[in-house]
PDB file of N, CA and C in Angstrom:
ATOM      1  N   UNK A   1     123.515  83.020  85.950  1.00  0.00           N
ATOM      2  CA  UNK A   1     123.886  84.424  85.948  1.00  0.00           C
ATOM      3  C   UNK A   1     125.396  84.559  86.162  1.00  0.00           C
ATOM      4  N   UNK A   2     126.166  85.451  85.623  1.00  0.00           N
ATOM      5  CA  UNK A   2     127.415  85.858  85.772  1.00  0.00           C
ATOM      6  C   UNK A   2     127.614  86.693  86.910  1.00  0.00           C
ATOM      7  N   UNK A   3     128.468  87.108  87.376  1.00  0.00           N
ATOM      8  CA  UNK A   3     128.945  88.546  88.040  1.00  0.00           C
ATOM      9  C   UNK A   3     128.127  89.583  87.806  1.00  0.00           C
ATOM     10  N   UNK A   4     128.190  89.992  86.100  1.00  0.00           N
ATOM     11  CA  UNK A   4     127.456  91.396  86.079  1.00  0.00           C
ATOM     12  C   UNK A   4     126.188  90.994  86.371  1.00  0.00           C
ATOM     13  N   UNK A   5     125.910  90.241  85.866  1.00  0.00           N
ATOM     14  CA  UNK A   5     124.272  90.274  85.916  1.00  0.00           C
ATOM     15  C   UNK A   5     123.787  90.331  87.307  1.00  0.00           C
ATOM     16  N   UNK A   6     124.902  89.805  88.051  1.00  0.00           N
ATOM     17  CA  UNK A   6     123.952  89.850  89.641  1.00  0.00           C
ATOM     18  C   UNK A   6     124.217  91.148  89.985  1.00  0.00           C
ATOM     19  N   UNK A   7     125.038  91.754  89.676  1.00  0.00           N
ATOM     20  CA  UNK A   7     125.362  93.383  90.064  1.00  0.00           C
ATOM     21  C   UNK A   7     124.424  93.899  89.781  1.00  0.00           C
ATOM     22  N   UNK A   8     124.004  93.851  88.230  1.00  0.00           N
ATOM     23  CA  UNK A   8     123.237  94.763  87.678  1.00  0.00           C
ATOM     24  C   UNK A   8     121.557  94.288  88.615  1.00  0.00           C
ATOM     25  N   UNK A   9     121.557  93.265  88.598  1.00  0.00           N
ATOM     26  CA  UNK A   9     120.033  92.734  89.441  1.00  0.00           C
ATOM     27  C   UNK A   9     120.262  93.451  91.166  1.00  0.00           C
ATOM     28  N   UNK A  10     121.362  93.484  91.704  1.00  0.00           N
ATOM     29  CA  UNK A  10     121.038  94.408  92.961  1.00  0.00           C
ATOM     30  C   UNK A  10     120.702  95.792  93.084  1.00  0.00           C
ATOM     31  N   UNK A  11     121.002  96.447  91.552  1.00  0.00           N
ATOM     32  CA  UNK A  11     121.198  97.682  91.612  1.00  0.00           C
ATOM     33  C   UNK A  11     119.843  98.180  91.523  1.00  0.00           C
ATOM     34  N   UNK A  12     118.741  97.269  91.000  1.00  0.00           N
ATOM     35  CA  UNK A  12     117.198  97.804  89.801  1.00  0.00           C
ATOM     36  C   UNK A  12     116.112  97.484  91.484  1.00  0.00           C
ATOM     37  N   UNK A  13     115.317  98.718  91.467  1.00  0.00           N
ATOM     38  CA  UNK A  13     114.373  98.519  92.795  1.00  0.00           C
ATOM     39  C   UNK A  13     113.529  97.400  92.558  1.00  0.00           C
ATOM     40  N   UNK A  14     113.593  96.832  92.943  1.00  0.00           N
ATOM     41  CA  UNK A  14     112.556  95.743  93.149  1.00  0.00           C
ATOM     42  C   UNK A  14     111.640  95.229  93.754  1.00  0.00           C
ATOM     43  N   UNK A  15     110.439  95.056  93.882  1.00  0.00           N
ATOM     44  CA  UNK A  15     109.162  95.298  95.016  1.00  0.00           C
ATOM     45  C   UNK A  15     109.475  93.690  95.557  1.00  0.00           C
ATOM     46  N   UNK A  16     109.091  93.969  96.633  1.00  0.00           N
ATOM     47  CA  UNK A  16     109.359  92.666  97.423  1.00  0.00           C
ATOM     48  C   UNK A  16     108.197  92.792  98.864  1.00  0.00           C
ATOM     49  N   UNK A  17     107.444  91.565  98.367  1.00  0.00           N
ATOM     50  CA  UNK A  17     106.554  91.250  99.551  1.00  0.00           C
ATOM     51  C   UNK A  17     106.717  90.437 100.886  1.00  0.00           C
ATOM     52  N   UNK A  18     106.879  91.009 102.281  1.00  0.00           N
ATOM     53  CA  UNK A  18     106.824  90.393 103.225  1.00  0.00           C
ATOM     54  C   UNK A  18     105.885  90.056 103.797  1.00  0.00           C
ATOM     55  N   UNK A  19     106.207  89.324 104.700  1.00  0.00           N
ATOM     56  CA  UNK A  19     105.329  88.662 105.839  1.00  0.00           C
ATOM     57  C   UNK A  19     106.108  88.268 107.433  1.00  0.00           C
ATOM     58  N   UNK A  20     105.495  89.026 108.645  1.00  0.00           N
ATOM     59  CA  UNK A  20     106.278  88.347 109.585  1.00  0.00           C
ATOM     60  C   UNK A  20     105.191  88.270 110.336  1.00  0.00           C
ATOM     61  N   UNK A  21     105.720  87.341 111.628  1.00  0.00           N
ATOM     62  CA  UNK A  21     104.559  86.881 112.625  1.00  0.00           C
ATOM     63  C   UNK A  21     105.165  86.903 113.956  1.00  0.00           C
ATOM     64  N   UNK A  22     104.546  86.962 114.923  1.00  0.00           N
ATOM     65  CA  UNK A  22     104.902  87.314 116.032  1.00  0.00           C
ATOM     66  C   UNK A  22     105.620  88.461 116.617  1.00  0.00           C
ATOM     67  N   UNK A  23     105.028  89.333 115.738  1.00  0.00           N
ATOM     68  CA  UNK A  23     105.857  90.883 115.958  1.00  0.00           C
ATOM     69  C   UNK A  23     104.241  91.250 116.878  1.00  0.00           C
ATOM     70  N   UNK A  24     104.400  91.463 118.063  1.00  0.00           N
ATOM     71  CA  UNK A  24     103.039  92.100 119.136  1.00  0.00           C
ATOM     72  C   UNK A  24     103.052  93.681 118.401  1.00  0.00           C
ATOM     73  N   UNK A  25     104.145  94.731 118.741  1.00  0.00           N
ATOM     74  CA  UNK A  25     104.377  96.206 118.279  1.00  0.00           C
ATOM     75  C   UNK A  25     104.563  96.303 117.221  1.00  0.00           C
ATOM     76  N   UNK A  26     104.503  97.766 116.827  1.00  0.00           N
ATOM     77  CA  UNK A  26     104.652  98.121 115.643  1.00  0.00           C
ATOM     78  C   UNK A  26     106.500  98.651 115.682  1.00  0.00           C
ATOM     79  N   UNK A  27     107.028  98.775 116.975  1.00  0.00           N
ATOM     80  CA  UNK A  27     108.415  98.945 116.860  1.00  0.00           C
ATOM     81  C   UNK A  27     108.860  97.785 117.355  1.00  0.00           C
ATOM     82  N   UNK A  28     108.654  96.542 117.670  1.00  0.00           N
ATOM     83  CA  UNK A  28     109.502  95.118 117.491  1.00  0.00           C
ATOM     84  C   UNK A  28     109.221  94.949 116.064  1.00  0.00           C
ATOM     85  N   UNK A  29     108.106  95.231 115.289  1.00  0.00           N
ATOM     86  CA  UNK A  29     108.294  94.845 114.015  1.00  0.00           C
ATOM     87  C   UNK A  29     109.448  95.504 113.385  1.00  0.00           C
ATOM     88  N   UNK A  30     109.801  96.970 113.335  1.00  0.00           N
ATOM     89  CA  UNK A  30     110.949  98.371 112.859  1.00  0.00           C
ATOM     90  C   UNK A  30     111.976  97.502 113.611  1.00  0.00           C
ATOM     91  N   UNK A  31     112.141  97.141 114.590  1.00  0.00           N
ATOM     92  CA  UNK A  31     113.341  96.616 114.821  1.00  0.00           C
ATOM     93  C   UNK A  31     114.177  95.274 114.230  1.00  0.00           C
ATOM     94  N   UNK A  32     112.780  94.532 113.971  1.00  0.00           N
ATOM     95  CA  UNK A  32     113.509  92.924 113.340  1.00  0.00           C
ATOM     96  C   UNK A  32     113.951  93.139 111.947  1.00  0.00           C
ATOM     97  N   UNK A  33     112.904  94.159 111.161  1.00  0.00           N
ATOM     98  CA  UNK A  33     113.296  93.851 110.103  1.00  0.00           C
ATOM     99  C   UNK A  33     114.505  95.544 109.901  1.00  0.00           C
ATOM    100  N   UNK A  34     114.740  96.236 110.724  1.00  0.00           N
ATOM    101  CA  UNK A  34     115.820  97.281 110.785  1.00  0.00           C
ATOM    102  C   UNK A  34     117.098  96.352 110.625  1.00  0.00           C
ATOM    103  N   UNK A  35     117.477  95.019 111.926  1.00  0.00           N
ATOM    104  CA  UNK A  35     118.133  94.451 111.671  1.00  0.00           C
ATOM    105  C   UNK A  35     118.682  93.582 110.696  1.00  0.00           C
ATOM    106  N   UNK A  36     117.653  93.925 109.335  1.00  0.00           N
ATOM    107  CA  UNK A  36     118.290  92.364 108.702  1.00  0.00           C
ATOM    108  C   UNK A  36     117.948  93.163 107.511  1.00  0.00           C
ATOM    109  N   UNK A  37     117.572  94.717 107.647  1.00  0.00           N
ATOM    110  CA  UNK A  37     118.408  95.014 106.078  1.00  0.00           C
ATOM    111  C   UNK A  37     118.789  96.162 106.225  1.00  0.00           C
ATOM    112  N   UNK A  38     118.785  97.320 105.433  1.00  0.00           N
ATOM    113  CA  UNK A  38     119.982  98.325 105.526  1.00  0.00           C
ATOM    114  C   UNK A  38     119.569  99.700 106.221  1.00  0.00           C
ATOM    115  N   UNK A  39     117.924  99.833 105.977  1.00  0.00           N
ATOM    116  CA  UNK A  39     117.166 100.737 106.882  1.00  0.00           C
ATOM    117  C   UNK A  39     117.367 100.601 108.343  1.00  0.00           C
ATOM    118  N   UNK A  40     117.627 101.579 109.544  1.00  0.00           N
ATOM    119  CA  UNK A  40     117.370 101.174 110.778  1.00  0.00           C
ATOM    120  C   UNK A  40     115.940 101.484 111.188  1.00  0.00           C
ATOM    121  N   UNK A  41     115.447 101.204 112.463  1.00  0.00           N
ATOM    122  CA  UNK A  41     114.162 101.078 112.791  1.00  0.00           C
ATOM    123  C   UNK A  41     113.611 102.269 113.264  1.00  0.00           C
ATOM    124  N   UNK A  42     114.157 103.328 113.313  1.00  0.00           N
ATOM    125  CA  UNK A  42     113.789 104.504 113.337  1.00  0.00           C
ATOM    126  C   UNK A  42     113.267 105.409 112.360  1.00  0.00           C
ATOM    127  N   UNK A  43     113.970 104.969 110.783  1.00  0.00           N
ATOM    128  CA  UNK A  43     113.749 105.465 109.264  1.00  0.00           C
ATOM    129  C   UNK A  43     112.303 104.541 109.253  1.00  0.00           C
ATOM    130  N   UNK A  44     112.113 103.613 109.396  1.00  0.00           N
ATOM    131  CA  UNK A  44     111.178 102.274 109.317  1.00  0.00           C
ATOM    132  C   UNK A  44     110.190 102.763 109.946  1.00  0.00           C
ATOM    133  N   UNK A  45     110.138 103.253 111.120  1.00  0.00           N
ATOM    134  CA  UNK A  45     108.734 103.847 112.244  1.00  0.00           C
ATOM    135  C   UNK A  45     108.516 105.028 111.613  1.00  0.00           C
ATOM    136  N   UNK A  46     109.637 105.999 110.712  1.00  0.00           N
ATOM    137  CA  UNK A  46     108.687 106.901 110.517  1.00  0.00           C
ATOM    138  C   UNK A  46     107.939 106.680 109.114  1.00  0.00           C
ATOM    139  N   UNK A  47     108.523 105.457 108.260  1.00  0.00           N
ATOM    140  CA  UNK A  47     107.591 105.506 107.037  1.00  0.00           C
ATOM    141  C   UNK A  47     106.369 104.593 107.364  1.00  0.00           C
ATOM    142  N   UNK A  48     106.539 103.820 108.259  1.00  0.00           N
ATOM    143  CA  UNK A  48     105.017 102.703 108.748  1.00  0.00           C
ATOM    144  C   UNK A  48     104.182 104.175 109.419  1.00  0.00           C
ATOM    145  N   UNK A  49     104.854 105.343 110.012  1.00  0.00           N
ATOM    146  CA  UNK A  49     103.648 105.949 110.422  1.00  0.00           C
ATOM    147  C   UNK A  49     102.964 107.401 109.336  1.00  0.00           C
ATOM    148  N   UNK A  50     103.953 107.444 108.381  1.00  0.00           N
ATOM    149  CA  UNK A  50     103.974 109.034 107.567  1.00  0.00           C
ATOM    150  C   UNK A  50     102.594 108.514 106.433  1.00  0.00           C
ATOM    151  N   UNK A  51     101.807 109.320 106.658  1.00  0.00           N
ATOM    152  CA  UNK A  51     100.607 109.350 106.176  1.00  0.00           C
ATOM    153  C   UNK A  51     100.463 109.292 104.870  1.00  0.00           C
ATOM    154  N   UNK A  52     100.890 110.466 103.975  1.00  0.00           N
ATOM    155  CA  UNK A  52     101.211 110.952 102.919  1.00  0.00           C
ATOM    156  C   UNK A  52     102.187 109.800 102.355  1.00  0.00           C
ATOM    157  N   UNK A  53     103.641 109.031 102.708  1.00  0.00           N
ATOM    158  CA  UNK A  53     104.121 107.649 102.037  1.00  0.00           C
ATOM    159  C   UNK A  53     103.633 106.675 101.985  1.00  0.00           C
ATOM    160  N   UNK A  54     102.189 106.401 103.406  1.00  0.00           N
ATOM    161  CA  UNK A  54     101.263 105.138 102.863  1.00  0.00           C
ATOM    162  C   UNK A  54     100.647 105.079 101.887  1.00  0.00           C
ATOM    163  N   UNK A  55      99.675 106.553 101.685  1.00  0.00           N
ATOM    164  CA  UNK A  55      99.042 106.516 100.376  1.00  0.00           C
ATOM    165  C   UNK A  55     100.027 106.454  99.297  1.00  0.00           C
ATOM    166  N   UNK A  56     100.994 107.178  98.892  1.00  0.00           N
ATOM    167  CA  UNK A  56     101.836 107.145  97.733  1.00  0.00           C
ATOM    168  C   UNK A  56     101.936 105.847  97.398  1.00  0.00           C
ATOM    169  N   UNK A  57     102.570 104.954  98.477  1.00  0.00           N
ATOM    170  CA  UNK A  57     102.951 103.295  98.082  1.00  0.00           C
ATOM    171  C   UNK A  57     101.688 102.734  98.207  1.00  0.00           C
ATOM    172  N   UNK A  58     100.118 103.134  98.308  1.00  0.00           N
ATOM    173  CA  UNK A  58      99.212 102.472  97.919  1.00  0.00           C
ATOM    174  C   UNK A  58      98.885 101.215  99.756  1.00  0.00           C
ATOM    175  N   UNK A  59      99.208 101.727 100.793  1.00  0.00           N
ATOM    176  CA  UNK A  59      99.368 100.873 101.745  1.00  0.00           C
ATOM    177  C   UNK A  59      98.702 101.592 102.966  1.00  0.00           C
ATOM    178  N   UNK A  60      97.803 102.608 102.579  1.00  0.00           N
ATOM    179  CA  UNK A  60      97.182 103.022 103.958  1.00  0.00           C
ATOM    180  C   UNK A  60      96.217 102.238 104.289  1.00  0.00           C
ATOM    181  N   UNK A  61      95.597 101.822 105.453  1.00  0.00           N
ATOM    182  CA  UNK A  61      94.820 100.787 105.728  1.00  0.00           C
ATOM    183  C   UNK A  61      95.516  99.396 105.863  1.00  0.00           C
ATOM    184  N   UNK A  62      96.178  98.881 105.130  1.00  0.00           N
ATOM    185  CA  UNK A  62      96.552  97.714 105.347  1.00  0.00           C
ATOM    186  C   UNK A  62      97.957  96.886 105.549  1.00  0.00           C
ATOM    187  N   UNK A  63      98.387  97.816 106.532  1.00  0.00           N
ATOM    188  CA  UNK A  63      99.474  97.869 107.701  1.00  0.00           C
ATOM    189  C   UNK A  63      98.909  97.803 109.141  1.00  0.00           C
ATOM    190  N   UNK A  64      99.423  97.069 109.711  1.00  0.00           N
ATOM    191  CA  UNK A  64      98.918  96.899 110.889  1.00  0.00           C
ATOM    192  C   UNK A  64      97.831  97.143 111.771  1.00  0.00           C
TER     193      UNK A  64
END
């Protein structure tokens, strides 16, 4: 890949599957991963808890 191309590849949403372990809470989880990308863990607690964005993204039930 060149320059542009990696530009253009940061710019396009891209679904990306995690996995973490040893998170006990549901806000040590908002916090680890607040830290290590651009969301903080407060934006993060309210979409792990907003009812209406689990169903949209297809993820009610199988979050924590």
């Amino acid at each position: 890949m060149n320059s542009n191309d990696i530009i253009n590849s940061l710019r396009q949403n891209v679904p990306v599957n995690l996995a973490f372990n040893n998170q006990e809470r549901l806000e040590n989880f908002a916090g680890r991963i607040g830290s290590q990308i651009e969301a903080d863990s407060l934006s993060l607690m309210n979409a792990f808890t907003d009812e209406s964005f689990l169903r949209k993204m297809d993820l009610r039930g199988k979050m924590f």
